[in-house]
C-alpha atoms as a PDB file:
ATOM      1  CA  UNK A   1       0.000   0.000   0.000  1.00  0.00           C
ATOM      2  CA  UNK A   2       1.319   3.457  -0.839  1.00  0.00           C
ATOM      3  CA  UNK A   3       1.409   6.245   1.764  1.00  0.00           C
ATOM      4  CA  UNK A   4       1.487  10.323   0.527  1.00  0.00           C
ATOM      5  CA  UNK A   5       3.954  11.494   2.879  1.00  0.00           C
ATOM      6  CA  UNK A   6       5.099  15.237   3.645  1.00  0.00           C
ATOM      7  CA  UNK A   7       8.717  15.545   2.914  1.00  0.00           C
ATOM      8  CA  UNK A   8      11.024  14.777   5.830  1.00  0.00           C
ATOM      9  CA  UNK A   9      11.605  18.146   7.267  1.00  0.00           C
ATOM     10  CA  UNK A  10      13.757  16.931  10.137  1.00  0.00           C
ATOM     11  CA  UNK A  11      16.265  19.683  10.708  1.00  0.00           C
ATOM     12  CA  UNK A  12      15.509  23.421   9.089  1.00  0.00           C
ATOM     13  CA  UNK A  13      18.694  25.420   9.567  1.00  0.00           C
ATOM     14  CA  UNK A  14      18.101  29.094  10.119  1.00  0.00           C
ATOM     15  CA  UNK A  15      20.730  30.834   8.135  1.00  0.00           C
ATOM     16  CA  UNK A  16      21.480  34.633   8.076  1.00  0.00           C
ATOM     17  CA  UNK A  17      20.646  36.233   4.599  1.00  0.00           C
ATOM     18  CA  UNK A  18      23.708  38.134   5.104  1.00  0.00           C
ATOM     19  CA  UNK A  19      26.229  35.290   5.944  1.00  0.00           C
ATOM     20  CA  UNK A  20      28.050  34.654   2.943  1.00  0.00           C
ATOM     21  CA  UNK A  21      30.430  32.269   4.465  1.00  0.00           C
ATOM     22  CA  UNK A  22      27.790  30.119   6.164  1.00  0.00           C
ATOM     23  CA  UNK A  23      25.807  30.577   2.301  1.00  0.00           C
ATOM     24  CA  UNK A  24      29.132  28.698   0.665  1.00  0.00           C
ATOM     25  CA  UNK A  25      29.389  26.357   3.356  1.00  0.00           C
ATOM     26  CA  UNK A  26      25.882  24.740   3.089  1.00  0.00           C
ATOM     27  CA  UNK A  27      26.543  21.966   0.724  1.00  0.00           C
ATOM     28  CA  UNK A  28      28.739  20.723   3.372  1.00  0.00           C
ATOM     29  CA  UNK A  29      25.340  19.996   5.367  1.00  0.00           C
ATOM     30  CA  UNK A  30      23.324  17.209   5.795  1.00  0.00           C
ATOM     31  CA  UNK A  31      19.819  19.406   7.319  1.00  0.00           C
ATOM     32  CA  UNK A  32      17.312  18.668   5.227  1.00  0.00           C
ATOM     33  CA  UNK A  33      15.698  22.757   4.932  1.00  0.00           C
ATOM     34  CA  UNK A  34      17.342  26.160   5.085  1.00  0.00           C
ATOM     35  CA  UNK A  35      15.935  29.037   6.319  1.00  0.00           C
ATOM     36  CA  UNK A  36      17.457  32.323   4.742  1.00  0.00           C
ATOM     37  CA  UNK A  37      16.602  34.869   7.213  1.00  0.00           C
ATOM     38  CA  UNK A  38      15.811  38.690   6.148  1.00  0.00           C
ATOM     39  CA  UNK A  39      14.164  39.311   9.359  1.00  0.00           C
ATOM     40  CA  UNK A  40      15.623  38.535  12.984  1.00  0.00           C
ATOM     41  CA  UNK A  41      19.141  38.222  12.193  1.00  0.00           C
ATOM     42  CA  UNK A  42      19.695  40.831   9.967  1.00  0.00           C
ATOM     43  CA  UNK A  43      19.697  44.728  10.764  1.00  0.00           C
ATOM     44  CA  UNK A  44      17.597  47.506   9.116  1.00  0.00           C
ATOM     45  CA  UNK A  45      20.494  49.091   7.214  1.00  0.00           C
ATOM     46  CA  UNK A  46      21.609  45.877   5.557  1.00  0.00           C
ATOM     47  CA  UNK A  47      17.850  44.527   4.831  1.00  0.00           C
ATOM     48  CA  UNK A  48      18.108  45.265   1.133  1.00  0.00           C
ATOM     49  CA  UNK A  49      21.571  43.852   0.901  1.00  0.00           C
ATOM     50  CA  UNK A  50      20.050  41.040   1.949  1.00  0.00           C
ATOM     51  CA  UNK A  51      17.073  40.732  -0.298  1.00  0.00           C
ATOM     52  CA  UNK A  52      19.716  41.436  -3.012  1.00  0.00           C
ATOM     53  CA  UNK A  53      22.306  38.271  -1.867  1.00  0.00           C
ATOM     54  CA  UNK A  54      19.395  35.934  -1.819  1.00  0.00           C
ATOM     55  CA  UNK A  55      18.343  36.770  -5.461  1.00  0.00           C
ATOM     56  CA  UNK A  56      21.953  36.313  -6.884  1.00  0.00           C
ATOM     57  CA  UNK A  57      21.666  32.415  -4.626  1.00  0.00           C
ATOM     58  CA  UNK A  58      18.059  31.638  -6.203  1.00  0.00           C
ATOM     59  CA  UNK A  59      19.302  32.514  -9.537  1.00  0.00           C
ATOM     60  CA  UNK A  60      22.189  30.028  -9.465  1.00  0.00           C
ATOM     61  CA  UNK A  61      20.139  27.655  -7.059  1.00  0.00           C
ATOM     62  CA  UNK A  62      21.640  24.242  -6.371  1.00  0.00           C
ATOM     63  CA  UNK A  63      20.672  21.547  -7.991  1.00  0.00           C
ATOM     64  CA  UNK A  64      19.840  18.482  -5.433  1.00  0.00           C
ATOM     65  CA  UNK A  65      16.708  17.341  -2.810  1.00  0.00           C
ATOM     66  CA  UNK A  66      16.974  19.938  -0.361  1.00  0.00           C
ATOM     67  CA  UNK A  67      14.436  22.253   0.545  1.00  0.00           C
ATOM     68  CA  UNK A  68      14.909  26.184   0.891  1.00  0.00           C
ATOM     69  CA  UNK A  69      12.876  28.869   1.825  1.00  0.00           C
ATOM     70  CA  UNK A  70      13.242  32.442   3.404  1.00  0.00           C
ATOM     71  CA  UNK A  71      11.866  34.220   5.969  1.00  0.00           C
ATOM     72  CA  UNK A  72      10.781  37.530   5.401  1.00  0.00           C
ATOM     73  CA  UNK A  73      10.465  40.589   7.598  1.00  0.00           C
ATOM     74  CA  UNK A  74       6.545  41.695   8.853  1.00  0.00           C
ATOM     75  CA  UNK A  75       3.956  42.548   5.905  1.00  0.00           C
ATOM     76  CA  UNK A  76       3.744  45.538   8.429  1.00  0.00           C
ATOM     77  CA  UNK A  77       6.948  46.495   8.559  1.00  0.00           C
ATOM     78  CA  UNK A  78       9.214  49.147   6.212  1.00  0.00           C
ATOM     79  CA  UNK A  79      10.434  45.619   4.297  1.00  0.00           C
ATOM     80  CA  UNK A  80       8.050  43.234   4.594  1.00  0.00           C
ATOM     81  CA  UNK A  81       6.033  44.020   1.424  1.00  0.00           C
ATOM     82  CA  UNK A  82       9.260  44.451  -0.972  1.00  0.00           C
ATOM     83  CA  UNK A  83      10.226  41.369   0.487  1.00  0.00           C
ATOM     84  CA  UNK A  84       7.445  38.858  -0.396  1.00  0.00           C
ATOM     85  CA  UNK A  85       7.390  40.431  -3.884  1.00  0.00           C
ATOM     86  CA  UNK A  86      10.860  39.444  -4.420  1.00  0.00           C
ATOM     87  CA  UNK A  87      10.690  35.754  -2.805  1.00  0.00           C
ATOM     88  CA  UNK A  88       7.636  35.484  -5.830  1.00  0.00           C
ATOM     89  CA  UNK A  89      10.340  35.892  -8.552  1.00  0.00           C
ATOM     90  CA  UNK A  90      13.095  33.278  -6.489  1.00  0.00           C
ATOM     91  CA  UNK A  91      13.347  29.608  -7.405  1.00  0.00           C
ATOM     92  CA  UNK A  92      12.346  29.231  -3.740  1.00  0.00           C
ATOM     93  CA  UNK A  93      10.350  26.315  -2.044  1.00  0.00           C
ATOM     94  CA  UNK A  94       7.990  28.658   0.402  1.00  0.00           C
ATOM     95  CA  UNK A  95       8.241  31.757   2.292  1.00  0.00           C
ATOM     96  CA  UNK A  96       8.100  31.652   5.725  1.00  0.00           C
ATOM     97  CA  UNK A  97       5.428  34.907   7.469  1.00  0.00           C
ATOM     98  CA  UNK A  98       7.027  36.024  10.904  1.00  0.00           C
ATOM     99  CA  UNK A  99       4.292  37.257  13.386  1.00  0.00           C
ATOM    100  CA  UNK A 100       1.050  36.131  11.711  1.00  0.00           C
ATOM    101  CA  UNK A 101      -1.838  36.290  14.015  1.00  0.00           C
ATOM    102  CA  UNK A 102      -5.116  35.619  11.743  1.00  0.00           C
ATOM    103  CA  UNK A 103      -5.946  33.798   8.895  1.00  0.00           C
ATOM    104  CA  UNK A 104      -6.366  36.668   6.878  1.00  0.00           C
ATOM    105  CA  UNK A 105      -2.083  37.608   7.645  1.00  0.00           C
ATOM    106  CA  UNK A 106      -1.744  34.216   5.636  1.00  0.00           C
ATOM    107  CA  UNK A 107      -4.470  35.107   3.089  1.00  0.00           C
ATOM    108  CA  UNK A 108      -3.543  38.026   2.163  1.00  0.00           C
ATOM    109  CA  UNK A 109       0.459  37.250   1.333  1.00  0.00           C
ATOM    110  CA  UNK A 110      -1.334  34.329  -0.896  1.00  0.00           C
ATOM    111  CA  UNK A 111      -3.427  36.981  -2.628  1.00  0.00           C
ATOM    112  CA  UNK A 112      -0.071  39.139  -3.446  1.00  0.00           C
ATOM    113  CA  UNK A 113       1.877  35.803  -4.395  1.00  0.00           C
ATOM    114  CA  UNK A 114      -1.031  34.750  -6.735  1.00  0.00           C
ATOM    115  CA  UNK A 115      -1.612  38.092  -8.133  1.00  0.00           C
ATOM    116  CA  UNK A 116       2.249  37.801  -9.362  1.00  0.00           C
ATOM    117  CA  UNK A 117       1.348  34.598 -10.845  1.00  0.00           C
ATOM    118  CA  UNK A 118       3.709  32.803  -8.626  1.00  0.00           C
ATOM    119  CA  UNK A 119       4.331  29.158  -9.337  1.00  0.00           C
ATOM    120  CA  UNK A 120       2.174  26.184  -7.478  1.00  0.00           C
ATOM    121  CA  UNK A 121       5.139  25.106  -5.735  1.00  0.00           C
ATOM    122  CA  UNK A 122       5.617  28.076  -3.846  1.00  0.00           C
ATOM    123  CA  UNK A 123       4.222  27.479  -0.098  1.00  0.00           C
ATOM    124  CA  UNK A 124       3.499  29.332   2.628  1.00  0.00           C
ATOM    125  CA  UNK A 125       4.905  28.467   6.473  1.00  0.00           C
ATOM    126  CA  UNK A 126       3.654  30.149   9.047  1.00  0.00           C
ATOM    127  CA  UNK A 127       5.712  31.001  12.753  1.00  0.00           C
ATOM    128  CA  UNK A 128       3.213  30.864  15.392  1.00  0.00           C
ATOM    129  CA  UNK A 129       4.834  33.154  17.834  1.00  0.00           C
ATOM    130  CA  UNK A 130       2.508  35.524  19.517  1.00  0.00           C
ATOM    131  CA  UNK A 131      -0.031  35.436  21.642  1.00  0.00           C
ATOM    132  CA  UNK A 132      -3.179  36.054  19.516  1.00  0.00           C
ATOM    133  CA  UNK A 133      -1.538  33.256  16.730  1.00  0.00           C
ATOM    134  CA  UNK A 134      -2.093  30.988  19.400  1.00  0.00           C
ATOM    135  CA  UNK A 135      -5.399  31.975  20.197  1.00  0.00           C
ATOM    136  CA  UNK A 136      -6.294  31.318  16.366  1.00  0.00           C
ATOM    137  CA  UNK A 137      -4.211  28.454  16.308  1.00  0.00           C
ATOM    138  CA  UNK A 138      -7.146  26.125  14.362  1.00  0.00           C
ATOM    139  CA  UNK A 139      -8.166  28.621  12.494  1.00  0.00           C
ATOM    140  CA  UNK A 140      -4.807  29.218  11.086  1.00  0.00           C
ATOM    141  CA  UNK A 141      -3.616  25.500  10.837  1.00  0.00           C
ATOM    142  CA  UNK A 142      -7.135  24.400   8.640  1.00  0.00           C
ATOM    143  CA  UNK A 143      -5.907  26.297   6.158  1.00  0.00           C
ATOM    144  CA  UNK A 144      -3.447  23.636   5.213  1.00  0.00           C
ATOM    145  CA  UNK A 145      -6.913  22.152   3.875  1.00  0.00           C
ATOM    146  CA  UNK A 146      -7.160  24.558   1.378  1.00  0.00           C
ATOM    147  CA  UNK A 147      -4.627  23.721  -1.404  1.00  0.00           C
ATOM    148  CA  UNK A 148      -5.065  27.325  -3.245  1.00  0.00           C
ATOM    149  CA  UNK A 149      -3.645  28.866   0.659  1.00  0.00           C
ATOM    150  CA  UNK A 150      -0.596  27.462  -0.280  1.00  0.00           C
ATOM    151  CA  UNK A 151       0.116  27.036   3.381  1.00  0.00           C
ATOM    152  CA  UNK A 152       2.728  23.699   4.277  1.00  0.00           C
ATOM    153  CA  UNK A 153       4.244  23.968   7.625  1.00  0.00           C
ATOM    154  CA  UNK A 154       3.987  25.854  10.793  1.00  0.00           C
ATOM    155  CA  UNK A 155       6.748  26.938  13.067  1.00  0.00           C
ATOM    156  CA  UNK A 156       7.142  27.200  17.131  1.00  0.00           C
ATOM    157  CA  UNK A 157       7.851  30.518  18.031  1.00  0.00           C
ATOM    158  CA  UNK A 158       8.921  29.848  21.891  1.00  0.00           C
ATOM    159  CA  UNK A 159      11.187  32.898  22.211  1.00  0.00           C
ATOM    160  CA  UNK A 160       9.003  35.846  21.333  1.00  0.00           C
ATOM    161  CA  UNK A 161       6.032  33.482  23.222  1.00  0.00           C
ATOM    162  CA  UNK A 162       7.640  33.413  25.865  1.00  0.00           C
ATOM    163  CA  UNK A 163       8.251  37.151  25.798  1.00  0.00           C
ATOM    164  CA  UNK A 164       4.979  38.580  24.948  1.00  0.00           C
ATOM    165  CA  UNK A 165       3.372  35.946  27.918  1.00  0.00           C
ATOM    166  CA  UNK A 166       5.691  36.181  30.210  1.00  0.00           C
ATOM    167  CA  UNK A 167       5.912  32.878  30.303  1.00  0.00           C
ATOM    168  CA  UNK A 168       9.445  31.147  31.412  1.00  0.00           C
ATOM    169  CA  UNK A 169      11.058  29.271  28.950  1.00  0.00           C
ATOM    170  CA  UNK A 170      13.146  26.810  31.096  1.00  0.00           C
ATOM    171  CA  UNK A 171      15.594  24.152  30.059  1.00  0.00           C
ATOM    172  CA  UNK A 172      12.764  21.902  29.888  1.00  0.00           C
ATOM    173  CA  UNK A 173       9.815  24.002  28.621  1.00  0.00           C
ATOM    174  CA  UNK A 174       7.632  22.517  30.985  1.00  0.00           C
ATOM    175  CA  UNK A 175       5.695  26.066  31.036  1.00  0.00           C
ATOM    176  CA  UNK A 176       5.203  25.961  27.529  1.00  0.00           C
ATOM    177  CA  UNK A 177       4.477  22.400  26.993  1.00  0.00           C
ATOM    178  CA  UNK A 178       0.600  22.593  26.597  1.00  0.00           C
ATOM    179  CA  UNK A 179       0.870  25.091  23.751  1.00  0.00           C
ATOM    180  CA  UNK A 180       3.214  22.933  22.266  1.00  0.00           C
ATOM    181  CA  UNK A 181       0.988  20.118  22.319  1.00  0.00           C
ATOM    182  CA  UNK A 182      -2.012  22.709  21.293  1.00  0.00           C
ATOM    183  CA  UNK A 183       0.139  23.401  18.002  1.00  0.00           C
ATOM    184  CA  UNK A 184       0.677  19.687  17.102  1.00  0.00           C
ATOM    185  CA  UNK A 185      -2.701  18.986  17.563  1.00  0.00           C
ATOM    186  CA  UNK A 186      -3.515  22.045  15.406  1.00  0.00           C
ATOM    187  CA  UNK A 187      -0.967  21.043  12.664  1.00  0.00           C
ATOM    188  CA  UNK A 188      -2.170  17.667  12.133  1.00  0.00           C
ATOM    189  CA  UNK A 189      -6.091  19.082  12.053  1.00  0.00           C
ATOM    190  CA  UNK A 190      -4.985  20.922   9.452  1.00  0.00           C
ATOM    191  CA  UNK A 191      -2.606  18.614   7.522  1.00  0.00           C
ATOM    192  CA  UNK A 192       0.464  20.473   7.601  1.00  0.00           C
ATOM    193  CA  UNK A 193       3.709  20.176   8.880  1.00  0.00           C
ATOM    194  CA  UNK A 194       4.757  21.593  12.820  1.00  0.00           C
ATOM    195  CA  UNK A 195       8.499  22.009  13.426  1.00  0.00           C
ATOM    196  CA  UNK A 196       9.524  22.826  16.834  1.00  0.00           C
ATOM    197  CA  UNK A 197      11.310  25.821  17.964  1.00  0.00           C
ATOM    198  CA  UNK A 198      15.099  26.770  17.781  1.00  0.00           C
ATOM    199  CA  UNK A 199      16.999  25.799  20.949  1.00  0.00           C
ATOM    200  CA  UNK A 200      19.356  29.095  22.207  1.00  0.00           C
ATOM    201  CA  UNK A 201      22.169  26.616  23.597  1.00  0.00           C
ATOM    202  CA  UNK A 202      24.034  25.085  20.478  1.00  0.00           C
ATOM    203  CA  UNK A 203      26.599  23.736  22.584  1.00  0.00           C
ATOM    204  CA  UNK A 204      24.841  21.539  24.865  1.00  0.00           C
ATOM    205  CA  UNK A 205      24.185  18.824  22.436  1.00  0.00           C
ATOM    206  CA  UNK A 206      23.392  16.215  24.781  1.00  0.00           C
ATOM    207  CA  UNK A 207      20.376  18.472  26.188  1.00  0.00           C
ATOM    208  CA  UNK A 208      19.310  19.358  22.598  1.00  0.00           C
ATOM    209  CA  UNK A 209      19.199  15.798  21.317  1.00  0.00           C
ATOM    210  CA  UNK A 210      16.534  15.001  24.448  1.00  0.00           C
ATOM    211  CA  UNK A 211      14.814  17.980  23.168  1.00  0.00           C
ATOM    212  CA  UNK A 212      14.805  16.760  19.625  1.00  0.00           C
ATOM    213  CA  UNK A 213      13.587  13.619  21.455  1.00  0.00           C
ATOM    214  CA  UNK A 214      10.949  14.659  23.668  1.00  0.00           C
ATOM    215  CA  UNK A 215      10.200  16.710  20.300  1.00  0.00           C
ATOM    216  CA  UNK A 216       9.799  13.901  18.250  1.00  0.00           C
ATOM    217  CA  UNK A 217       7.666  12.236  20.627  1.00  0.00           C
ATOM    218  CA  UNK A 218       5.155  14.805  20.636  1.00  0.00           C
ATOM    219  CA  UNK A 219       4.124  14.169  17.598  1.00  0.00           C
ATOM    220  CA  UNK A 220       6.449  17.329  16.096  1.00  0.00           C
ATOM    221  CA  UNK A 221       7.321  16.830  12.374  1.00  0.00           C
ATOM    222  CA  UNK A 222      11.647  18.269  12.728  1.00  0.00           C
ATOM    223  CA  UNK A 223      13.348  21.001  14.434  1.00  0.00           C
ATOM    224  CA  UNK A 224      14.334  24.323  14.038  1.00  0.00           C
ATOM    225  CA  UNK A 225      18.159  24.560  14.358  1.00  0.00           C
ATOM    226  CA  UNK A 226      20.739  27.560  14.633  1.00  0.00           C
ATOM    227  CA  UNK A 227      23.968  25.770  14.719  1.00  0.00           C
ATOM    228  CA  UNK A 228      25.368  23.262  12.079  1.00  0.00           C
ATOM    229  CA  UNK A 229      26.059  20.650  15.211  1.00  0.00           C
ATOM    230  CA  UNK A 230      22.324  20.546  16.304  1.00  0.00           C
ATOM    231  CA  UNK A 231      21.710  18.879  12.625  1.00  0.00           C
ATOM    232  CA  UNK A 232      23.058  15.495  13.606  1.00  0.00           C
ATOM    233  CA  UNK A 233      20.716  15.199  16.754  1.00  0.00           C
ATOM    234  CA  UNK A 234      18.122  16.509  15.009  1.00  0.00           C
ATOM    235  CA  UNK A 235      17.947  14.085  11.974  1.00  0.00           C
ATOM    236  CA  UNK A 236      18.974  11.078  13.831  1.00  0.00           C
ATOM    237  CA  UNK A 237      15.718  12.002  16.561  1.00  0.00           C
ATOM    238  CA  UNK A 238      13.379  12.369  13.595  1.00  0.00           C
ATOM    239  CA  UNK A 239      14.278   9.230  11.489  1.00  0.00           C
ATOM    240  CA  UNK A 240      12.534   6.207  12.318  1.00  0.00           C
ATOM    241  CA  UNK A 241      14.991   4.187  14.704  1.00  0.00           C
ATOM    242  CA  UNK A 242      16.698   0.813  14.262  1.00  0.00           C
ATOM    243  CA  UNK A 243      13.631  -0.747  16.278  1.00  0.00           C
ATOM    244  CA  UNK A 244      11.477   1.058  15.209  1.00  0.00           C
ATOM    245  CA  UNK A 245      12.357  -0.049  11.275  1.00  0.00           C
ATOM    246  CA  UNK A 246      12.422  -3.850  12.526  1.00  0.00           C
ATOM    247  CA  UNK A 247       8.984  -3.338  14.160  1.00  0.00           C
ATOM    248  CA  UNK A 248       7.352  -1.962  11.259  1.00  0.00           C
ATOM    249  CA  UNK A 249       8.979  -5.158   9.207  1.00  0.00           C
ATOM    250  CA  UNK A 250       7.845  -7.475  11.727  1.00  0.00           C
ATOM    251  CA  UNK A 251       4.140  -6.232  11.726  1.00  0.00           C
ATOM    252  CA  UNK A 252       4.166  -5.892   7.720  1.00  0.00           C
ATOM    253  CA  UNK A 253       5.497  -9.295   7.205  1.00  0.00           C
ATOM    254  CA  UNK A 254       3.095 -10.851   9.706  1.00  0.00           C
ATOM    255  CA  UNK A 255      -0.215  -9.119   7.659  1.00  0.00           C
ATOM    256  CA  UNK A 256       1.531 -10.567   4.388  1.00  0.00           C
ATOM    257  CA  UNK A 257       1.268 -14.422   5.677  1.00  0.00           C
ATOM    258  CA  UNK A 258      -1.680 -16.128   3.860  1.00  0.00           C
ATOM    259  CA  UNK A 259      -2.972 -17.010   6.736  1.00  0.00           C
ATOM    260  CA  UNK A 260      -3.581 -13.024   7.723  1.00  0.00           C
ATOM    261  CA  UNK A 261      -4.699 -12.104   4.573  1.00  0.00           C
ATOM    262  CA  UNK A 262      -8.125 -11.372   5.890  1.00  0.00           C
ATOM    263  CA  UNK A 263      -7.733 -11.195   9.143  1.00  0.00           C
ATOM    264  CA  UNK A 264      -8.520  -7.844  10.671  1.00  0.00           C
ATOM    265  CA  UNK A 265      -6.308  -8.571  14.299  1.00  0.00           C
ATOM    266  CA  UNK A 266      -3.134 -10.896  14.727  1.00  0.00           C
ATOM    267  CA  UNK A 267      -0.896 -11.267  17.419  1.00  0.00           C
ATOM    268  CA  UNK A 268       2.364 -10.467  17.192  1.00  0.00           C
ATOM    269  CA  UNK A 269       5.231 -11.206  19.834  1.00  0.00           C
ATOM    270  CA  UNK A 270       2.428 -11.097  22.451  1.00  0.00           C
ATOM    271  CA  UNK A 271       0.842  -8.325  21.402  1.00  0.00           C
ATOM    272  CA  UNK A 272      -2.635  -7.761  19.802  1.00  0.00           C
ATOM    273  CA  UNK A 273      -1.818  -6.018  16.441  1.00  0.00           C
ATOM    274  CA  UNK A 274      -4.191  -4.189  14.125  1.00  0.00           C
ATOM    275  CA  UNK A 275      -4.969  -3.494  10.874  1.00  0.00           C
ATOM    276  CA  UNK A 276      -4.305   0.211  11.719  1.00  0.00           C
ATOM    277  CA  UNK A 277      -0.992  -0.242  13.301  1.00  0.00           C
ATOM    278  CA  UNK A 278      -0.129  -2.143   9.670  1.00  0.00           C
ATOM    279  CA  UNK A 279      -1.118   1.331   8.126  1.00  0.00           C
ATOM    280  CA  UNK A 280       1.403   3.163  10.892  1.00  0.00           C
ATOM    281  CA  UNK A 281       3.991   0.859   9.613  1.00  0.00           C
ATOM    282  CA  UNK A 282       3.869   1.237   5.966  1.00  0.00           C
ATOM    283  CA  UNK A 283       3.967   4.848   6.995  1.00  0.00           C
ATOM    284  CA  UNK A 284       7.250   4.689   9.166  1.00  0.00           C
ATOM    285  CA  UNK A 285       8.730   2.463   6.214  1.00  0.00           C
ATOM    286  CA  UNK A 286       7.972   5.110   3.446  1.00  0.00           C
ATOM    287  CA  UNK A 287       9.414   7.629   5.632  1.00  0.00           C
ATOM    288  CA  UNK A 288      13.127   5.901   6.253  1.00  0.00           C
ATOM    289  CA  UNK A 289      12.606   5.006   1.960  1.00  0.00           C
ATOM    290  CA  UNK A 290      12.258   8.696   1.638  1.00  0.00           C
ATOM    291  CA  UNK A 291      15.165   9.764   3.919  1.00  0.00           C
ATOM    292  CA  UNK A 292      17.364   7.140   2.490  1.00  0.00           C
ATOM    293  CA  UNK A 293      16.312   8.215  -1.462  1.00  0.00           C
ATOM    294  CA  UNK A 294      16.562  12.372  -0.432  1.00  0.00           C
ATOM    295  CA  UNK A 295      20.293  11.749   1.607  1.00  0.00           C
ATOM    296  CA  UNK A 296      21.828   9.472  -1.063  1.00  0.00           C
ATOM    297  CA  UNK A 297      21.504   6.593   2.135  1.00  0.00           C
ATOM    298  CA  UNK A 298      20.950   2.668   0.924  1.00  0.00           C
ATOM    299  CA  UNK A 299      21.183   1.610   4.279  1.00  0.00           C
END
């Protein structure tokens, strides 16, 4: 049985628009996304610099599987606007909206991408970062069930969250986890992707592969990195596991027996096993065929 799967969007490196070395040195990578950034990391008086080095990559764009999209500044700031009408023209994958807080923030930077008859292919990812984006966290998130919204993936915002709320963000987000959990829930509603936030200590690896983890566990769909060493942890927490491969093998195998060919429940190593856990692991199969095929990996 085939499976449409979402794209494995384990680790999405954030990448300053204005960082030529760190440009160059992205084919030495193994994340799956970039992020070029025109917003956060890059001051107002080099903002159109910016805009201007991204159009120079996207017009020589590399050739291979991985994904890249840029963030743009506010539709309400001085840049915003210039900036989605460039992405429009790029050979990019999506455009990510900072600070959305409606539907209509989401609908209206379709409307200018359509009205310059940008392609299909072009998505929209939202960061849900703000207090009133949570509150219309459903709202925003069904739009993944309208194809012509363009919208793909949505992105924890924990650091301007936990701002705006004054809500702590501790080493273990325990604070925060219910709204993480609200966003999942929210993402998968709507049929779109939900990465999870950046983590502000690249260094402590060991603490940000139990957040990839606890991440992955959640139900999130990758992570949001700032730091070429958190994109190890990162794709190694959201690829399906050793066991979890033979476990999937086991449970397909045992459903192929003539014997189970009609049978709607089997056990399985003492376990009762359903027809819908057979469906869950064609799924994690597709997904470690579609890492393997996208990273050049027979294993």
């Amino acid at each position: 049985m085939s499976h449409s799967l979402p794209r494995p969007r384990r680790s999405v490196l954030f990448v300053p628009a204005t960082n030529e070395k760190a440009i160059a040195k992205l084919s030495q990578l193994a994340c799956d996304t970039v992020i070029f950034d025109l917003e956060d990391a890059v001051l107002p008086e080099h903002k159109a610099a910016a805009r201007d080095r991204l159009a120079q990559f996207f017009a020589a764009r590399p050739a291979g599987a991985r994904e890249y999209v840029v963030r743009i500044n506010g539709l309400k700031s001085a840049w915003g606007a210039d900036d989605l009408a460039a992405a429009g023209g790029w050979a990019t994958d999506g455009v990510v909206l900072p600070k959305i807080e409606t539907p209509r923030d989401l609908l209206e930077a379709n409307d200018v991408l359509d009205e310059a008859d940008a392609p299909d292919r072009l998505k929209l990812w939202a960061m849900i970062e703000t207090p009133r984006a949570l509150v219309n966290l459903a709202a925003i998130a069904e739009l993944g069930r309208d194809p012509s919204a363009r919208l793909s993936c949505l992105i924890a915002g924990l650091n301007d969250l936990a701002k705006d709320t004054g809500v702590k963000l501790t080493p273990d987000r325990r604070y925060l986890q219910p709204w993480l959990m609200q966003m999942v829930l929210a993402a998968r509603a709507g049929g779109v992707d939900m990465l999870d936030s950046v983590s502000n200590d690249f260094r402590d690896l060991d603490a940000f592969g139990q957040e990839c983890g606890e991440a992955a566990a959640m139900g999130f769909s990758g992570k949001t990195v700032i730091h070429p060493a958190q994109i190890g942890p990162a794709n190694a927490a959201f690829s399906p596991s050793a066991e979890a491969l033979a476990e999937a093998r086991a449970v397909v195998e045992a459903f192929a027996l003539p014997d189970n060919a009609s049978t709607g429940v089997i056990s399985l190593s003492g376990k009762m096993v359903e027809r819908l856990h057979l469906v869950q692991a064609e799924k994690v199969l597709a997904r470690a065929a579609m890492i393997a095929e996208m990273t050049g990996d027979e294993k």
